[in-house]
C-alpha atoms as a PDB file:
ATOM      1  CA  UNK A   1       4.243   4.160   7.522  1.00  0.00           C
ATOM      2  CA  UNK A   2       0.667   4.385   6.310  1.00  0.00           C
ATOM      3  CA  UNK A   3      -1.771   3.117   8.666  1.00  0.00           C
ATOM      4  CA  UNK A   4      -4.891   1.953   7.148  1.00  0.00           C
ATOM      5  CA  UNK A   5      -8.276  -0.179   8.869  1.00  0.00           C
ATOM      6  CA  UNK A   6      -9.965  -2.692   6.644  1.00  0.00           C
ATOM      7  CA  UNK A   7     -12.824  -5.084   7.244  1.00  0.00           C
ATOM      8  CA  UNK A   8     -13.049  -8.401   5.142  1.00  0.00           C
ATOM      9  CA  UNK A   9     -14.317  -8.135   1.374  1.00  0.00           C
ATOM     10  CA  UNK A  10     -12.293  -4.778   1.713  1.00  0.00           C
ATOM     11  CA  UNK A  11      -8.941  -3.889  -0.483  1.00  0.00           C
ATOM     12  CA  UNK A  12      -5.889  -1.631  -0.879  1.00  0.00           C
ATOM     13  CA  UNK A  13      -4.197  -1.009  -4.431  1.00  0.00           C
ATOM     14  CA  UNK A  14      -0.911  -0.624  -4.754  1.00  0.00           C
ATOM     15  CA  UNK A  15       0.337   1.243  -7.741  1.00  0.00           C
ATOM     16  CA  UNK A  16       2.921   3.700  -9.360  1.00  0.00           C
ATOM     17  CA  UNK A  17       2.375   7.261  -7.572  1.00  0.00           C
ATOM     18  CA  UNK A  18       1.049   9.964  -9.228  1.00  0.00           C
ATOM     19  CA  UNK A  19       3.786  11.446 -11.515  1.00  0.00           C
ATOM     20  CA  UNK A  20       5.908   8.958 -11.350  1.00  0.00           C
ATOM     21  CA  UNK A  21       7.178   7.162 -15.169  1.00  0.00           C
ATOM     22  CA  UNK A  22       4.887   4.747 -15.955  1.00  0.00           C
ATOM     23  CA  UNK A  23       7.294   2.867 -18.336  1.00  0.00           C
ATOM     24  CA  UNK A  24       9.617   2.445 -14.530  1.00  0.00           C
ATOM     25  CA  UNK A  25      10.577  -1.381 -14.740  1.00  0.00           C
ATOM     26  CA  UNK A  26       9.940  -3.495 -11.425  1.00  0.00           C
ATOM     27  CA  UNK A  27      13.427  -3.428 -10.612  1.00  0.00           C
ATOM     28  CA  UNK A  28      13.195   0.463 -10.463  1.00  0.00           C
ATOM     29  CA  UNK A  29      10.329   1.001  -8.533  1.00  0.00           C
ATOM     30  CA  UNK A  30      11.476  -1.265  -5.806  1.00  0.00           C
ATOM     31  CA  UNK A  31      15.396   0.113  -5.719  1.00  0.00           C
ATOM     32  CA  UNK A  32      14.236   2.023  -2.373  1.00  0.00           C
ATOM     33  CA  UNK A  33      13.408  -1.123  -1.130  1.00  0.00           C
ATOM     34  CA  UNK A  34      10.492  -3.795  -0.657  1.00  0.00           C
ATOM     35  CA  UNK A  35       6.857  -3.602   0.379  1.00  0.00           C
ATOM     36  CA  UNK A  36       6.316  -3.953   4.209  1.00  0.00           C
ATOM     37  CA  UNK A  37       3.177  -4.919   5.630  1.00  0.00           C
ATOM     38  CA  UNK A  38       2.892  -5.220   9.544  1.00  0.00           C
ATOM     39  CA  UNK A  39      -0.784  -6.597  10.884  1.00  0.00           C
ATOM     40  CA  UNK A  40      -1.176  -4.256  13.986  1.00  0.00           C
ATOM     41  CA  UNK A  41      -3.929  -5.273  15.648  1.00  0.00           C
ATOM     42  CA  UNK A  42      -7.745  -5.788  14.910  1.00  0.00           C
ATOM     43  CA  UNK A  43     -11.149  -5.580  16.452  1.00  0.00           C
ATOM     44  CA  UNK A  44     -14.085  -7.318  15.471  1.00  0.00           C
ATOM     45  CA  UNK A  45     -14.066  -7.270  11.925  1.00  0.00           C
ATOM     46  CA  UNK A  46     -11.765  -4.719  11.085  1.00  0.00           C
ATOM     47  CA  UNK A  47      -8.063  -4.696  10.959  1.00  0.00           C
ATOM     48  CA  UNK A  48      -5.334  -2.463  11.393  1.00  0.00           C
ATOM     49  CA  UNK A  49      -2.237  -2.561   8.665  1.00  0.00           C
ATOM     50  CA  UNK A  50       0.552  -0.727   8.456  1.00  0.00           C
ATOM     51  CA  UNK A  51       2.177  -0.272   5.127  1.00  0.00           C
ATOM     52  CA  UNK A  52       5.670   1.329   4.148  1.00  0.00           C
ATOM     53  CA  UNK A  53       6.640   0.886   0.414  1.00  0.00           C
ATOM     54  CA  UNK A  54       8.881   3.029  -2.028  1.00  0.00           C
ATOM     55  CA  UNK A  55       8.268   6.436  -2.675  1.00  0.00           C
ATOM     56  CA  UNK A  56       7.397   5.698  -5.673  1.00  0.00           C
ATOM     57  CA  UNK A  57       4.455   3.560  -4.900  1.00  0.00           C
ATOM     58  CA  UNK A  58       0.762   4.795  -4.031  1.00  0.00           C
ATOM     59  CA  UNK A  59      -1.581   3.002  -1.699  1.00  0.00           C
ATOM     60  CA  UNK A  60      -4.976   3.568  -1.434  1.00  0.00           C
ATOM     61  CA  UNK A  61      -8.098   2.268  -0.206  1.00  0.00           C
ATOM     62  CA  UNK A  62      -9.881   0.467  -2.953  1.00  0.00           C
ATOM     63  CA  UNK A  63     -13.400   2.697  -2.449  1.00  0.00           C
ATOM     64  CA  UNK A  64     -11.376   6.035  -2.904  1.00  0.00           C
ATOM     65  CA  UNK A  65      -9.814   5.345  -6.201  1.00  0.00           C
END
């Protein structure tokens, strides 16, 4: 699980991982499973996500692209 803090106006992209085919249909890069997203918590304006997701799936914070 990737554990990420965000405040509001702030995003995450979720895309196909480094080196993975980019030509992958949907079906294929989700065969390991769904996107998870548990809210853990927050404090003032930030809050704390925890994200599991394929393998095959990268997620990063939108300002480190």
């Amino acid at each position: 699980m990737l554990v990420l803090s965000r405040r509001a106006d702030e995003s995450i992209v979720i895309q196909p991982a480094d080196g993975v085919d980019g030509s992958l249909t949907l079906a294929q890069l989700f065969a390991n499973g769904p996107i998870q997203i548990t809210l853990l918590g927050g404090t003032g304006k930030r809050i704390k996500m925890g994200i599991d997701a394929p393998e095959q799936l990268a997620i990063r914070r939108k300002d480190v692209e």
